[in-house]
C-alpha atoms as a PDB file:
ATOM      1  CA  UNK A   1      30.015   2.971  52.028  1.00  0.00           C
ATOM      2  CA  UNK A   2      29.807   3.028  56.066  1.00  0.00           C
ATOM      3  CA  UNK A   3      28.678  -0.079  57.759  1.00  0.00           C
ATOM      4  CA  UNK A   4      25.295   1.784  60.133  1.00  0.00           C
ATOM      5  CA  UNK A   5      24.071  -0.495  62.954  1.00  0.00           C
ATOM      6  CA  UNK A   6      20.423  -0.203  61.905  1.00  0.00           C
ATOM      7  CA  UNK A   7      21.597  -2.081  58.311  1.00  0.00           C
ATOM      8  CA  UNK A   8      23.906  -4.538  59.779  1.00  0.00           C
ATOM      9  CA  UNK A   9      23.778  -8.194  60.784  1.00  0.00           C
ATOM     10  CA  UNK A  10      26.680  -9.303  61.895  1.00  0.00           C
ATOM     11  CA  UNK A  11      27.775 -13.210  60.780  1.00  0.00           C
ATOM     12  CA  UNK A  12      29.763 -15.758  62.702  1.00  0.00           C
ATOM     13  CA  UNK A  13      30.510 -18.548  60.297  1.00  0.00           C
ATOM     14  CA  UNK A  14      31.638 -22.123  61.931  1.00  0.00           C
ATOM     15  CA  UNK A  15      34.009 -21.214  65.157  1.00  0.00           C
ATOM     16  CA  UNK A  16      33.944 -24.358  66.563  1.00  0.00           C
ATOM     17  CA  UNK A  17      35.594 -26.748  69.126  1.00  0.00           C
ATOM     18  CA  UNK A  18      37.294 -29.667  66.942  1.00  0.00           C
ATOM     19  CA  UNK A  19      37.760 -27.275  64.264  1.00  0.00           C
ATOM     20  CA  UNK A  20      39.679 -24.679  65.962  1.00  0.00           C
ATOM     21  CA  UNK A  21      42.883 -26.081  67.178  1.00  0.00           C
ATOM     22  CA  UNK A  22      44.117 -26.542  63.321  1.00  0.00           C
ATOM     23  CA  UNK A  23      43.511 -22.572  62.531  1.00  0.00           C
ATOM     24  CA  UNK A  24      46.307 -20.716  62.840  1.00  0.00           C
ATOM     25  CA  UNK A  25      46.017 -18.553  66.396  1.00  0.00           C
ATOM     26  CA  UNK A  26      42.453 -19.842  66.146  1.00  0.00           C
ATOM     27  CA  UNK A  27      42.085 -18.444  69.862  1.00  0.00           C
ATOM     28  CA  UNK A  28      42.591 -15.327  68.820  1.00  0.00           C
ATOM     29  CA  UNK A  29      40.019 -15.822  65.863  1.00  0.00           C
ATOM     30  CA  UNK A  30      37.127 -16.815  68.489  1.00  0.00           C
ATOM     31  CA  UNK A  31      38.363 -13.486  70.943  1.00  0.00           C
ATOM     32  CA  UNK A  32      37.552 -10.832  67.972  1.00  0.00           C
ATOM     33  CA  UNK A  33      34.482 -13.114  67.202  1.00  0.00           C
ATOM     34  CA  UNK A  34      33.297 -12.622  70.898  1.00  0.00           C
ATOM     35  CA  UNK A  35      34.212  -9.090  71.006  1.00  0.00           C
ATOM     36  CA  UNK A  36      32.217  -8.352  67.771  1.00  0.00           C
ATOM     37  CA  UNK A  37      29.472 -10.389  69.323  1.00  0.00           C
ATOM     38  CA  UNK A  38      29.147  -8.100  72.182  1.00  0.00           C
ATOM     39  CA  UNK A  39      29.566  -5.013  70.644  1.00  0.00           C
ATOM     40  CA  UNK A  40      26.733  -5.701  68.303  1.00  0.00           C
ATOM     41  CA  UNK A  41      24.801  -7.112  71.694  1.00  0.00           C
ATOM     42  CA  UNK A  42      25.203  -3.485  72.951  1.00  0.00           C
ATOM     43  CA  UNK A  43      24.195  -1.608  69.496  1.00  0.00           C
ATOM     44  CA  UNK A  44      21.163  -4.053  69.022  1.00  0.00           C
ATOM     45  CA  UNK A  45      22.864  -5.020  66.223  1.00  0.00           C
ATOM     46  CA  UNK A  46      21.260  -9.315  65.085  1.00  0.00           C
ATOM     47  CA  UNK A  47      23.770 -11.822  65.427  1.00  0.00           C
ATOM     48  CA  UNK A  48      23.784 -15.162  63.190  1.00  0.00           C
ATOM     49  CA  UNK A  49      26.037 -18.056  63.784  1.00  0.00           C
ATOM     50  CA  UNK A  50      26.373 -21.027  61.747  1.00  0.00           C
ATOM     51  CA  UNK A  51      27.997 -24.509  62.522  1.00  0.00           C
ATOM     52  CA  UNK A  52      29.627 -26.437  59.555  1.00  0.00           C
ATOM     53  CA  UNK A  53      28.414 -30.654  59.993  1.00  0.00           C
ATOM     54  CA  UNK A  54      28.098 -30.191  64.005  1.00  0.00           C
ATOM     55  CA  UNK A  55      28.184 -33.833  64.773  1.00  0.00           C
ATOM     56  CA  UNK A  56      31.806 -33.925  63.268  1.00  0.00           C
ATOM     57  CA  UNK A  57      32.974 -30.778  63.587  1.00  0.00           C
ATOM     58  CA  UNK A  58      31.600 -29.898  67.385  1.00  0.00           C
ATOM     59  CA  UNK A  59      29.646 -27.536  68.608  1.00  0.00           C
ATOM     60  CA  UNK A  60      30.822 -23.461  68.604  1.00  0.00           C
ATOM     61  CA  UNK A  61      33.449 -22.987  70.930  1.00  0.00           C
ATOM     62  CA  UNK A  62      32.039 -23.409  74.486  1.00  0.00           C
ATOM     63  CA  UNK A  63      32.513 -19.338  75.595  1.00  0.00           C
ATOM     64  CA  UNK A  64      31.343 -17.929  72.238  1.00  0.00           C
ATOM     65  CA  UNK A  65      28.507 -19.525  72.283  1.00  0.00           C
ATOM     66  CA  UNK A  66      27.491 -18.764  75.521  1.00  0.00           C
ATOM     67  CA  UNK A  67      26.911 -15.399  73.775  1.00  0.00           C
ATOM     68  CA  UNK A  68      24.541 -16.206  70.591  1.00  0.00           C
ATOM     69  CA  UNK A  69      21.272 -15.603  70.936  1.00  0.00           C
ATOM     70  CA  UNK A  70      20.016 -19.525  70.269  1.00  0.00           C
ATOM     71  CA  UNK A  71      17.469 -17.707  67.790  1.00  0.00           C
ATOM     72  CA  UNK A  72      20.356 -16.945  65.271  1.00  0.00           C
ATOM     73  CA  UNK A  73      22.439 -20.225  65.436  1.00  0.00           C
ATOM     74  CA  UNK A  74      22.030 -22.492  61.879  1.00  0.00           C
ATOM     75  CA  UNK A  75      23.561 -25.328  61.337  1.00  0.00           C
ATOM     76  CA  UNK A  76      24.634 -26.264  57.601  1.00  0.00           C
ATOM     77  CA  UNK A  77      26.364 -28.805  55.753  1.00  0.00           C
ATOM     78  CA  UNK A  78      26.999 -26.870  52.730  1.00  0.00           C
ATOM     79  CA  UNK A  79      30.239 -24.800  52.973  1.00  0.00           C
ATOM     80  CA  UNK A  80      28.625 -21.458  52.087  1.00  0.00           C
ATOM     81  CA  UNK A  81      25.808 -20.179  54.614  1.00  0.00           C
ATOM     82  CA  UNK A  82      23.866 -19.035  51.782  1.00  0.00           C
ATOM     83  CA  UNK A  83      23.614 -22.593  50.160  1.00  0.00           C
ATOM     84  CA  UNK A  84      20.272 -24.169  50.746  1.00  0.00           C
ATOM     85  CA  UNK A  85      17.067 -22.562  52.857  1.00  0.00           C
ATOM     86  CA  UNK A  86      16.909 -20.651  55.950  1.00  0.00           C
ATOM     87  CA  UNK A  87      20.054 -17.898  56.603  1.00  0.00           C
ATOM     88  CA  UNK A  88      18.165 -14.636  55.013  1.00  0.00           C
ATOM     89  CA  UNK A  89      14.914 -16.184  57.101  1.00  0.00           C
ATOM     90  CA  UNK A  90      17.035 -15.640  60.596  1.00  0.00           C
ATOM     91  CA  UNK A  91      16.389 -12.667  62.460  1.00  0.00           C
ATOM     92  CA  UNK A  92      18.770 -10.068  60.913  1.00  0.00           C
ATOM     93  CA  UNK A  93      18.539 -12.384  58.006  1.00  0.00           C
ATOM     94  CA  UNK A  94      16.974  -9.643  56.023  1.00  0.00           C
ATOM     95  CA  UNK A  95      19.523  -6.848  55.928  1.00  0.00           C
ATOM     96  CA  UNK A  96      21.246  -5.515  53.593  1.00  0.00           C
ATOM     97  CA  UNK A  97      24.773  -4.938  55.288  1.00  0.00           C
ATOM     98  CA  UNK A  98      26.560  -8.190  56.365  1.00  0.00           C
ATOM     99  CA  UNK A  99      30.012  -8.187  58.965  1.00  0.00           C
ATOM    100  CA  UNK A 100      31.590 -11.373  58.086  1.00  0.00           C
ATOM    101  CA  UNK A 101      34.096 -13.226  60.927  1.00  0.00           C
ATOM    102  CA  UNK A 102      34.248 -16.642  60.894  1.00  0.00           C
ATOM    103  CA  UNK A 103      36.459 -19.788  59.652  1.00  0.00           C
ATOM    104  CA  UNK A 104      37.994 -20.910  57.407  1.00  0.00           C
ATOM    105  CA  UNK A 105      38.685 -17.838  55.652  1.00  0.00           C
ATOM    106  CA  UNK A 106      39.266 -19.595  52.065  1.00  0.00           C
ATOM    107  CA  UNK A 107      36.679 -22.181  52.124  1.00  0.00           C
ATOM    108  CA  UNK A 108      33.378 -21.553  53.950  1.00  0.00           C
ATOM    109  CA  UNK A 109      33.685 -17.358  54.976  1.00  0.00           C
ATOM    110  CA  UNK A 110      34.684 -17.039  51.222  1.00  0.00           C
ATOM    111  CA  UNK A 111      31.687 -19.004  49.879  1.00  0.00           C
ATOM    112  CA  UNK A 112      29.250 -17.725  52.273  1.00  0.00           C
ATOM    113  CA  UNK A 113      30.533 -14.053  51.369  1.00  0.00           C
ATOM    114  CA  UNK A 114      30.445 -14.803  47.651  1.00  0.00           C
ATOM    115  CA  UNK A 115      26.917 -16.258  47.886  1.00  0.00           C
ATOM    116  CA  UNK A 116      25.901 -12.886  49.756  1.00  0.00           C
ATOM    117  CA  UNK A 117      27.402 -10.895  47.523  1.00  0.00           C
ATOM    118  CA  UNK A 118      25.136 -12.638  45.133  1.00  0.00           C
ATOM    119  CA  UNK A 119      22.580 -11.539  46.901  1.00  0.00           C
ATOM    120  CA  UNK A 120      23.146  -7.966  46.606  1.00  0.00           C
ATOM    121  CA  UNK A 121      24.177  -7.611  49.890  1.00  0.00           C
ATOM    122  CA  UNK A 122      27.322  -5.375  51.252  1.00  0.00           C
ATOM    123  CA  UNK A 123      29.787  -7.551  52.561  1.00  0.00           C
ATOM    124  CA  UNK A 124      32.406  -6.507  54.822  1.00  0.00           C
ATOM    125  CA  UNK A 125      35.191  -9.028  56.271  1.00  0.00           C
ATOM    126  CA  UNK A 126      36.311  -8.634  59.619  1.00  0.00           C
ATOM    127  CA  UNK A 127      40.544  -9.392  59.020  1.00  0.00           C
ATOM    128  CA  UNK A 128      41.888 -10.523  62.593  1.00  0.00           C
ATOM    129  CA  UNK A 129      38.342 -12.174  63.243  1.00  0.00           C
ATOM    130  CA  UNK A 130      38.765 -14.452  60.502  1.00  0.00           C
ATOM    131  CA  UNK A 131      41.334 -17.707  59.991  1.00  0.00           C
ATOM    132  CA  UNK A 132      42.538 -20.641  58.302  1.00  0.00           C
ATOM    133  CA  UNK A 133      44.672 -23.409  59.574  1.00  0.00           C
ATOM    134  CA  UNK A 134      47.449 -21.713  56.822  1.00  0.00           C
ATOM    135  CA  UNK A 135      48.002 -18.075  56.886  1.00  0.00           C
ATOM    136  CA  UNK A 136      48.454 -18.304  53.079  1.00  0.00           C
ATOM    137  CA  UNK A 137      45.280 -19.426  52.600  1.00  0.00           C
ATOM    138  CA  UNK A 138      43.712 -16.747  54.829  1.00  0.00           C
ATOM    139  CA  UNK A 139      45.393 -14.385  52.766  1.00  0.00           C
ATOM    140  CA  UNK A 140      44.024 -15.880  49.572  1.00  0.00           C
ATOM    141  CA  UNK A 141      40.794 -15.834  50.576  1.00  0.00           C
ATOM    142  CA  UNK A 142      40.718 -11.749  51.772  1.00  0.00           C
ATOM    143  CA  UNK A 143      41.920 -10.949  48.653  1.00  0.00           C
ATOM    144  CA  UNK A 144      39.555 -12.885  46.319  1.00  0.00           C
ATOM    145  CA  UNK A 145      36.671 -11.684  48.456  1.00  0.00           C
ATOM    146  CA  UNK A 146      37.866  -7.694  48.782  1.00  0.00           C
ATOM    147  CA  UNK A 147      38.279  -8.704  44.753  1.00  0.00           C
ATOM    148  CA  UNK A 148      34.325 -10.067  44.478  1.00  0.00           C
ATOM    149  CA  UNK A 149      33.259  -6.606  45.845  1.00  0.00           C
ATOM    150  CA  UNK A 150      34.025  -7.441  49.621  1.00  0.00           C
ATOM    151  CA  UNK A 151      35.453  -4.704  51.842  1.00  0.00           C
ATOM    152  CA  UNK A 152      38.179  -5.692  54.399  1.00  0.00           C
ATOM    153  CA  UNK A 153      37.882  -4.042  57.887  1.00  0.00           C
ATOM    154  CA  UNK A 154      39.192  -4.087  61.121  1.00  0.00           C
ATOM    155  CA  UNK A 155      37.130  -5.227  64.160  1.00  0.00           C
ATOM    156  CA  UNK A 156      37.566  -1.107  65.719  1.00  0.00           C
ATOM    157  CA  UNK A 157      36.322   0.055  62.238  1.00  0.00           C
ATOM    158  CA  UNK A 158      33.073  -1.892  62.863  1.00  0.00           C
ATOM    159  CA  UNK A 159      32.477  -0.658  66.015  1.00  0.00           C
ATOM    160  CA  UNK A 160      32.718   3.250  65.041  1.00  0.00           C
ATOM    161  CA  UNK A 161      30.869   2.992  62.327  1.00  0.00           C
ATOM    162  CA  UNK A 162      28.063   1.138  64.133  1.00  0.00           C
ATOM    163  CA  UNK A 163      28.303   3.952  66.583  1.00  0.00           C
ATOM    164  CA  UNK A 164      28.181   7.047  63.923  1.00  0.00           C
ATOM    165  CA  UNK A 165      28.963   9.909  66.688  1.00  0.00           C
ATOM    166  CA  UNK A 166      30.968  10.652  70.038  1.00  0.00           C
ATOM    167  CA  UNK A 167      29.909  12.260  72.755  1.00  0.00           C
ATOM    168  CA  UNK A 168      26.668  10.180  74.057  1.00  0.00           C
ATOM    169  CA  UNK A 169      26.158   7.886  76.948  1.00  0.00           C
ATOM    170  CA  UNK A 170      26.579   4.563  74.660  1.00  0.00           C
ATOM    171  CA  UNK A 171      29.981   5.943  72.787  1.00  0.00           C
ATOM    172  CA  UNK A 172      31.210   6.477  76.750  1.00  0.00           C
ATOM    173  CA  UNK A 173      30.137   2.721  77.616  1.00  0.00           C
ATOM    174  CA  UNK A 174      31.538   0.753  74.499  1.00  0.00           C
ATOM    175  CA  UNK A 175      34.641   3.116  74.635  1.00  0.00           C
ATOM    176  CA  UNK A 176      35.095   2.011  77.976  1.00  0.00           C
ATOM    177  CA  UNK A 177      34.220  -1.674  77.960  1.00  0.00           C
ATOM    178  CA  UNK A 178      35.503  -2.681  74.545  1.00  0.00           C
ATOM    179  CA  UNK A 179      38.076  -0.007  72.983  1.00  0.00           C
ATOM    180  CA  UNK A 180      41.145   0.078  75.349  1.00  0.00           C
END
């Protein structure tokens, strides 16, 4: 099962300002976020973004969401994105292919990608753009998710697969702005 651009919505669950400084390398976490962002920016590829309880949790991190189309941002109070009305009503909302970053990996990315899974939809988790505040944890949750059905993937497997061929003008520009 390849991850195509044209069945994909990529998923940024709950990077956010108060939140982050308790995830372990949470900088990093919101870096592969923003990098995934972009490359799906340049692929066409919709972007949804959710915020877990804003008003005590803050807002997304400043930079990232400088980069999410306002369209695609949700907030929620329930831990999984799924819970309640509105995600599969976003644009991109209606695919069938999900890429999965987010925090934290063991509460609210592994409800949300249990809850899609539920909903027939391929899941796939993207490992360094996901964290916890305890690496154990983030470990726990990756493999109860690739367990549920979930696949496991690095950020440079997304990319190629969303990009299917070498060779053409768009391979040249994400191959030079985004795989060094």
């Amino acid at each position: 099962m390849l991850m195509r651009a044209k069945d994909s919505t990529l998923l940024v669950i709950d990077l956010q300002e108060r939140l982050l400084p308790a995830i372990d390398d949470g900088a990093a976490v919101v870096e592969q976020a923003a990098w995934l962002v972009q490359v799906a920016q340049h692929l066409q590829v919709p972007v949804i973004a959710t915020e877990q309880y804003p008003k005590g949790l803050g807002a997304t991190e400043a930079g990232l969401r400088a980069l999410l189309p306002r369209a695609g941002l949700r907030e929620k109070i329930h831990f999984s994105a799924t819970a309640g009305a509105g995600l599969f009503d976003l644009p991109g909302g209606e695919r069938r292919q999900f890429i999965v970053c987010g925090t934290e990996t063991h509460v609210c990315v592994l409800q949300t990608v249990l809850g899609l899974l539920a909903a027939g939809r391929e899941v796939f988790v993207v490992d360094e753009a996901v964290g916890s505040r305890r690496p154990r944890d983030k470990a726990l949750g990756l493999a109860r998710m690739e367990r549920a059905g979930a696949v496991i993937v690095s950020r440079e497997m997304v990319a190629f697969e969303w990009l299917e061929q070498a060779g053409n003008d768009l391979f040249r520009q994400i191959s030079r702005e985004f795989i060094r």
